[in-house]
N, C-alpha and C. Protein backbone atom coordinates (compact mmCIF):
# COMPACT_ATOMS: atom_id res chain seq x y z
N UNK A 1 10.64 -1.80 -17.11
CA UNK A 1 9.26 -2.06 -16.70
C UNK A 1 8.45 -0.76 -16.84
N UNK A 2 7.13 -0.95 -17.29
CA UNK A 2 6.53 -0.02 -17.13
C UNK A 2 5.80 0.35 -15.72
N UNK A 3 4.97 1.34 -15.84
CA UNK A 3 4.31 1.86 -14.61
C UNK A 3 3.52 0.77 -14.27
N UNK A 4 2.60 0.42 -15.35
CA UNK A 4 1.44 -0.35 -14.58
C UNK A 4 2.30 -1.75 -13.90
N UNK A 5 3.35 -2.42 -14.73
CA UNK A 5 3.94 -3.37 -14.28
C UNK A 5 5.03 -3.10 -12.67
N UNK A 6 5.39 -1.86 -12.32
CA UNK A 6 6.16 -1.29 -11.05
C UNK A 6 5.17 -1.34 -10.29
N UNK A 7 3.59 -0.72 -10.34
CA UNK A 7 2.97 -0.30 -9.57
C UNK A 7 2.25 -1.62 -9.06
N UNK A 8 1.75 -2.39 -10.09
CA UNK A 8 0.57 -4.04 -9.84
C UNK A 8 1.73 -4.18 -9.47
N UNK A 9 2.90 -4.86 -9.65
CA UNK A 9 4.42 -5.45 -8.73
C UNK A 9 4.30 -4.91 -7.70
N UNK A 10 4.24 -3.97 -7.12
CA UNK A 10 4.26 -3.39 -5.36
C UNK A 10 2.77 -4.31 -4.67
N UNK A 11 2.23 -3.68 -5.62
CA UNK A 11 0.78 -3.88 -5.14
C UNK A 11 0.66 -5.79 -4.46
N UNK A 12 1.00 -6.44 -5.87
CA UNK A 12 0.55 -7.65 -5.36
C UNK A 12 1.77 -8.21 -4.53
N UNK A 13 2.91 -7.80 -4.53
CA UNK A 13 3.84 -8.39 -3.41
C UNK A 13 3.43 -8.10 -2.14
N UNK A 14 3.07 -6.82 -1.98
CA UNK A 14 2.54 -6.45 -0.54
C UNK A 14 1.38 -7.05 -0.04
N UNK A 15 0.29 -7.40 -0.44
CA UNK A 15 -0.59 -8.39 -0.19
C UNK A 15 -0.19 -10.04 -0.48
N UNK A 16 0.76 -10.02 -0.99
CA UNK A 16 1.55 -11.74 -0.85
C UNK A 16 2.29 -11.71 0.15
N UNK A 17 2.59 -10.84 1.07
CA UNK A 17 3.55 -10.46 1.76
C UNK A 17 5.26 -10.57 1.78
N UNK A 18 5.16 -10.55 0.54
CA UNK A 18 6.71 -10.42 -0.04
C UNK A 18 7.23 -9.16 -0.34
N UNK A 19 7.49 -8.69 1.88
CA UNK A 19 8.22 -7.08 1.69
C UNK A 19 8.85 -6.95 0.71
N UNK A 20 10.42 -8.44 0.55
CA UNK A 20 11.81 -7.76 -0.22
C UNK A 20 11.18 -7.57 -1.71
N UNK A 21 10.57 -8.00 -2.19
CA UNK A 21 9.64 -7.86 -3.70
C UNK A 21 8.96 -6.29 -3.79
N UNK A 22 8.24 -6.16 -2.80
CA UNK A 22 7.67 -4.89 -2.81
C UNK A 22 8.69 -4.01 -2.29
N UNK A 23 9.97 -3.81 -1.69
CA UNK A 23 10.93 -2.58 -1.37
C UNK A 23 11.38 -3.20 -2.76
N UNK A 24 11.77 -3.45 -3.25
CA UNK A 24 12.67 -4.07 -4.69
C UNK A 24 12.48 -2.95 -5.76
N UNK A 25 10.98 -2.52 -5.92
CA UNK A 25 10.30 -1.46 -6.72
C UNK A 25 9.47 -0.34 -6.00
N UNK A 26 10.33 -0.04 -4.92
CA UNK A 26 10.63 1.23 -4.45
C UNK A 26 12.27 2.10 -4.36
N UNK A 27 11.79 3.33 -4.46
CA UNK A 27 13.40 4.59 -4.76
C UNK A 27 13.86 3.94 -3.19
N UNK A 28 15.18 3.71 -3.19
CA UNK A 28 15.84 4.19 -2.38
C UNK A 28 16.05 5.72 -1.96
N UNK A 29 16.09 6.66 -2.79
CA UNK A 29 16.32 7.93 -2.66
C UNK A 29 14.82 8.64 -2.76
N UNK A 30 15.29 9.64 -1.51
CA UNK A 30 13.75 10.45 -1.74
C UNK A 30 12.72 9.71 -1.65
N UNK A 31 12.25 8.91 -1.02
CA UNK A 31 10.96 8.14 -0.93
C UNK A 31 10.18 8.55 -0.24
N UNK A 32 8.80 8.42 -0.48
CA UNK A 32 8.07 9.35 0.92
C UNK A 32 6.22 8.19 0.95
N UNK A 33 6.06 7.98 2.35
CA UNK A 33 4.94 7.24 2.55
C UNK A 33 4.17 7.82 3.42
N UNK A 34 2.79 8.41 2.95
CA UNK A 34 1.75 9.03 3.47
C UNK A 34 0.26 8.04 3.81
N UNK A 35 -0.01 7.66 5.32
CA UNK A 35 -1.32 7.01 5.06
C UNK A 35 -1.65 7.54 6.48
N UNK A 36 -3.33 7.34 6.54
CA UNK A 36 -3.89 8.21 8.04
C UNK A 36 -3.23 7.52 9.27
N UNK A 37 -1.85 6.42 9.15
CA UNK A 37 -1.80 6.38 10.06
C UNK A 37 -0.03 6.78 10.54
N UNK A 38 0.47 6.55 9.46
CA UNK A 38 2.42 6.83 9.42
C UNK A 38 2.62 7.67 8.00
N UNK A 39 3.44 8.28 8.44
CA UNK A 39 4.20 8.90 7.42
C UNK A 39 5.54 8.14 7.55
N UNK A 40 6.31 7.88 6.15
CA UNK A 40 8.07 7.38 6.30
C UNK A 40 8.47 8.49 5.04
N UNK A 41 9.64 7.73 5.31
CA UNK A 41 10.62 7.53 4.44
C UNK A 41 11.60 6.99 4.33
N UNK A 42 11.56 5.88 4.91
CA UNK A 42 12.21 4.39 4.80
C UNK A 42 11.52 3.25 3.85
N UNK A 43 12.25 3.18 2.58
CA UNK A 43 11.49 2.49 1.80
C UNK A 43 11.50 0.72 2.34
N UNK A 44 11.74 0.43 3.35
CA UNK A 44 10.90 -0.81 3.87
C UNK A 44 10.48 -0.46 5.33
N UNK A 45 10.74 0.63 6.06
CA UNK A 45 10.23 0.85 7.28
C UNK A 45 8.19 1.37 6.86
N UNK A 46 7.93 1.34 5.79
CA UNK A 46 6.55 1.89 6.09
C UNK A 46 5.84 0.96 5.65
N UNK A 47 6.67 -0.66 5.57
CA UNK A 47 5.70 -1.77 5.49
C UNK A 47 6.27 -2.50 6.82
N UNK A 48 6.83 -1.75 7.86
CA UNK A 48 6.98 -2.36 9.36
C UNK A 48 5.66 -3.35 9.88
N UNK A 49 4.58 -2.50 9.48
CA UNK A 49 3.25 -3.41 9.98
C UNK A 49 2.53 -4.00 9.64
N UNK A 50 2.90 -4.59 8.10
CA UNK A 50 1.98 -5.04 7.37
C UNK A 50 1.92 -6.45 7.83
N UNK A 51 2.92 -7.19 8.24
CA UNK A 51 2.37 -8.78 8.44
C UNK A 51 1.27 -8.73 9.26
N UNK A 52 1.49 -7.98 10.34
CA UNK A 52 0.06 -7.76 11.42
C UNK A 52 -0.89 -7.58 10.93
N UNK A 53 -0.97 -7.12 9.75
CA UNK A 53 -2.19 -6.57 9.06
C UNK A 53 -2.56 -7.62 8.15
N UNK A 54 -1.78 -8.33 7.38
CA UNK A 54 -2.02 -9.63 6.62
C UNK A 54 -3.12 -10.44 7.29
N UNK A 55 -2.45 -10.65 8.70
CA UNK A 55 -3.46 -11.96 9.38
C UNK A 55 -5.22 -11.19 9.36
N UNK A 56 -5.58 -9.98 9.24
CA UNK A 56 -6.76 -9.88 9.45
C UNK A 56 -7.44 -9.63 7.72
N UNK A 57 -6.52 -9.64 6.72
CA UNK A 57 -6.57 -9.35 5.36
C UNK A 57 -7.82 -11.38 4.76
N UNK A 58 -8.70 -10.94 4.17
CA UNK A 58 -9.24 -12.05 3.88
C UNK A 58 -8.89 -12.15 2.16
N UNK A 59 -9.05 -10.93 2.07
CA UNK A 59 -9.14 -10.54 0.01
C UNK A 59 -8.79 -8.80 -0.15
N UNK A 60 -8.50 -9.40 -1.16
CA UNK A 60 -8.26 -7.91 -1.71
C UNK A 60 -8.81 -7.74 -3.25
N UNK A 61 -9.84 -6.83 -3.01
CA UNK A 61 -10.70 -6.84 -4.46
C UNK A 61 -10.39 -5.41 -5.68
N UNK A 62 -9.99 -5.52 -6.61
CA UNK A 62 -9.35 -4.43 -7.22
C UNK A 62 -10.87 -4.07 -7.95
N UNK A 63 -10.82 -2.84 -8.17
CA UNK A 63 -12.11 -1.96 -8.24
C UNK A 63 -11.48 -1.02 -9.47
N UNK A 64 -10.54 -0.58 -9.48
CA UNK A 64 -10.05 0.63 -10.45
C UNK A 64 -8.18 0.72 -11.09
N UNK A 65 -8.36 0.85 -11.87
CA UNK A 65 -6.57 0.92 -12.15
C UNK A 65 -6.45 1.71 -13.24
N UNK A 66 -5.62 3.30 -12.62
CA UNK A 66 -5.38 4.60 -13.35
C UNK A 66 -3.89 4.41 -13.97
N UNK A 67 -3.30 4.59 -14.66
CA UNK A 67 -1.63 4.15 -15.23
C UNK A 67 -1.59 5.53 -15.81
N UNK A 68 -0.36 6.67 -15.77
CA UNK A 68 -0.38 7.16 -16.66
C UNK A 68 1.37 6.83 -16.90
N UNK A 69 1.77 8.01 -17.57
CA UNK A 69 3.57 7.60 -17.67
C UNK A 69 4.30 7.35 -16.64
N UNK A 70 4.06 8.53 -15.78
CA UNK A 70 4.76 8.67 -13.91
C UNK A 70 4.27 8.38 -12.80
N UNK A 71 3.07 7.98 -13.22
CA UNK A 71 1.78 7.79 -12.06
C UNK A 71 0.66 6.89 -11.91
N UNK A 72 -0.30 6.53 -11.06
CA UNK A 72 -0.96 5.56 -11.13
C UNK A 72 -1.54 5.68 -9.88
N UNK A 73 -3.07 5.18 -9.74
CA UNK A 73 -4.26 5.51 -8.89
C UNK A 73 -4.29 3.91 -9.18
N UNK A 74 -4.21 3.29 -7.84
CA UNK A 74 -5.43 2.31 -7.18
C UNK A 74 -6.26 2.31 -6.58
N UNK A 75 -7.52 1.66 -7.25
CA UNK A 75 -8.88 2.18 -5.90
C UNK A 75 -9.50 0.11 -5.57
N UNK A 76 -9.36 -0.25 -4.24
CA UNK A 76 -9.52 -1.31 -3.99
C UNK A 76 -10.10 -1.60 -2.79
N UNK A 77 -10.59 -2.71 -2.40
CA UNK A 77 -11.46 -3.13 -1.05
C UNK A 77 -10.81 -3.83 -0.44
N UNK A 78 -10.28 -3.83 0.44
CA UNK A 78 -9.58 -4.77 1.45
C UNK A 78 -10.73 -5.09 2.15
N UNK A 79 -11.11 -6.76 2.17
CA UNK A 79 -12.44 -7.69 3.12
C UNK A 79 -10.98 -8.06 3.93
N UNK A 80 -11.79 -7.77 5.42
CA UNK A 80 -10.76 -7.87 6.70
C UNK A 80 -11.84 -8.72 7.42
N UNK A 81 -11.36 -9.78 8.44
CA UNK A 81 -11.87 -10.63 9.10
C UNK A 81 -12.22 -9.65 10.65
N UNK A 82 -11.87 -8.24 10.68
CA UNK A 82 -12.20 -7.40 12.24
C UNK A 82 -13.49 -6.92 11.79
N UNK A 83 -14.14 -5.91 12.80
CA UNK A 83 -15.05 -5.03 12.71
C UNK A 83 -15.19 -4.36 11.73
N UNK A 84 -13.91 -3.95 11.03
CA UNK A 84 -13.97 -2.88 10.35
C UNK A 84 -14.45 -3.50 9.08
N UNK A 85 -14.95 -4.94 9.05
CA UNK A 85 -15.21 -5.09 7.94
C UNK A 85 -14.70 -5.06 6.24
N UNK A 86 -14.99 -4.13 5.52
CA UNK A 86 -14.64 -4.21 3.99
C UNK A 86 -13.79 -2.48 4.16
N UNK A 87 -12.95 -2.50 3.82
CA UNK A 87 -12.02 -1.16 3.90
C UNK A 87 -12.05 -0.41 2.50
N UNK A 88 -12.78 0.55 2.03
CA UNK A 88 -12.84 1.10 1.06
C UNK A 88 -11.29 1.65 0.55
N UNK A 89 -10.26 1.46 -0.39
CA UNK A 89 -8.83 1.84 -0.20
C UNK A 89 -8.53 2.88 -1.51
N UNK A 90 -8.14 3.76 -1.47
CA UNK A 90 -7.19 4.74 -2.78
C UNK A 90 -5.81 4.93 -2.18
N UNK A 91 -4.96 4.42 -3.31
CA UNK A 91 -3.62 4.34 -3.47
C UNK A 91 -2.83 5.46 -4.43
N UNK A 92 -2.39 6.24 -4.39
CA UNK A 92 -1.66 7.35 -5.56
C UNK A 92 -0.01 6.76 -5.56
N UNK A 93 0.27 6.74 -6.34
CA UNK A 93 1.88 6.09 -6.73
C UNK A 93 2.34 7.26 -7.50
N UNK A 94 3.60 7.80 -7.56
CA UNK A 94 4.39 9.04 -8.41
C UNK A 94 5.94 7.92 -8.32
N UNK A 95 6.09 8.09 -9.71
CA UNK A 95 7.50 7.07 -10.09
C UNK A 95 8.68 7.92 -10.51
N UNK A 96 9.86 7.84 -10.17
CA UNK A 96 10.65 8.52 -9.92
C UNK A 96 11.87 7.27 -10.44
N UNK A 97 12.61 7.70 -11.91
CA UNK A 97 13.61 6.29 -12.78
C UNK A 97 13.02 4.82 -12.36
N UNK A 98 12.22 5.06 -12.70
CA UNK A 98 11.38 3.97 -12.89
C UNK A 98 11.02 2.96 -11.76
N UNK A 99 11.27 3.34 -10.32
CA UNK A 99 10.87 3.09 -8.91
C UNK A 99 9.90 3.81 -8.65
N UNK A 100 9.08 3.49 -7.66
CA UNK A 100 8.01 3.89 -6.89
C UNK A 100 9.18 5.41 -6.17
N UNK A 101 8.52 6.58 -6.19
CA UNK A 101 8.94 7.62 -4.86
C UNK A 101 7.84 7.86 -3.93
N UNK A 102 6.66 8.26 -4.37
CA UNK A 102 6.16 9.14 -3.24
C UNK A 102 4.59 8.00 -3.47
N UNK A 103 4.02 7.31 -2.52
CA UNK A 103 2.81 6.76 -1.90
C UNK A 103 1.75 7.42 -1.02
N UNK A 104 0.77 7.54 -1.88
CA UNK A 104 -0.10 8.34 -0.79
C UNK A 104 -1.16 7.44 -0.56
N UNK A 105 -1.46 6.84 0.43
CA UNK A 105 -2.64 5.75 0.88
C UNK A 105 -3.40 6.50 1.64
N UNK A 106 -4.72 6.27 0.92
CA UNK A 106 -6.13 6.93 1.78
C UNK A 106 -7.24 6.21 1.80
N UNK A 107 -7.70 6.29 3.33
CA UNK A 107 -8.77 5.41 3.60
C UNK A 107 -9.57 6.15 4.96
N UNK A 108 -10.55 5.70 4.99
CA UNK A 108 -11.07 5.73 6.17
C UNK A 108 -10.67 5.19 7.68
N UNK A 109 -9.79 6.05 8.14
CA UNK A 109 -9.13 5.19 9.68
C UNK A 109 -10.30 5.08 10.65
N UNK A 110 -11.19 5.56 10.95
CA UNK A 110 -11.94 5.66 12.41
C UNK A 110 -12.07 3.86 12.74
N UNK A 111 -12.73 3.36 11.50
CA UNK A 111 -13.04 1.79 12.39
C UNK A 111 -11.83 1.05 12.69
N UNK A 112 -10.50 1.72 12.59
CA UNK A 112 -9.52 0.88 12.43
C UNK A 112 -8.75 1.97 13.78
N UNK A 113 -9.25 2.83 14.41
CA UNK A 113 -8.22 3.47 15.42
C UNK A 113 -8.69 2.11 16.87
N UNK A 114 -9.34 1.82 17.15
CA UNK A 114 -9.88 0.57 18.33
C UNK A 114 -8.70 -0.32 17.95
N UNK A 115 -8.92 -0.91 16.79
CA UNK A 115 -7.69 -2.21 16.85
C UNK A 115 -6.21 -1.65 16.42
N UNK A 116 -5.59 -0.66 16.27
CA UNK A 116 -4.34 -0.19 15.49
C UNK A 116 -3.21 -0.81 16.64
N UNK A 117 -3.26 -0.78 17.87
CA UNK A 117 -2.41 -1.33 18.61
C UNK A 117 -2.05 -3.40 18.07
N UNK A 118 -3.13 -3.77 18.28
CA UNK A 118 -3.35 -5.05 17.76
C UNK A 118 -3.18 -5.90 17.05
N UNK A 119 -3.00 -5.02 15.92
CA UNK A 119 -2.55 -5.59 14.45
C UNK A 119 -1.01 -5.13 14.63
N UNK A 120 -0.07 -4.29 15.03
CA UNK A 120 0.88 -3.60 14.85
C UNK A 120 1.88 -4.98 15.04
């Protein structure tokens, strides 16, 4: 598989909520998950909270898609049914034998520190 096909594969399993699909095309070894709110390195412990997060997920609108050989930039809008409204999102992916290793998710946390208990 290539990058863009490892990386859209994470991408859209995790918003289908098909963890074992999305850990499937992540490293077991050396993995590392950076977002304003957890750091891991358990390649299914740093989607611990995503079903919670599904139920407030309405759409997910893709805006940008960077591919290079090892790497790949998503830039996307998560429309959420809370306050926080439309979630502006950048995703960085670094691929490591042809698995996902290192995830860096960045967004704006402030409208999302009120509900973080909630969704968890």
């Amino acid at each position: 598989m290539n990058t863009r096909e490892i990386v859209r594969g994470y991408h859209d399993a995790r918003y289908r909520g098909d963890l074992a699909g999305a850990v499937a095309l992540v490293s077991e070894e050396s993995f590392s998950f950076r977002s304003p709110f957890i750091a891991s390195t358990d390649p299914a412990g740093h989607l611990a909270g995503l079903e919670g997060f599904l139920r407030v997920v309405t759409e997910v609108e893709m805006i940008s898609e960077l591919y290079g050989e090892s790497e790949a930039t998503l830039v996307y809008d998560v429309h959420t049914a809370t306050p926080a409204g439309v979630q502006r999102t950048a995703e960085h992916f670094r691929l490591r034998d042809g698995k996902i290793g290192t995830i860096m998710l960045i967004f704006d946390s402030a409208p999302w520190q009120p509900m973080a208990a909630a969704i968890r």
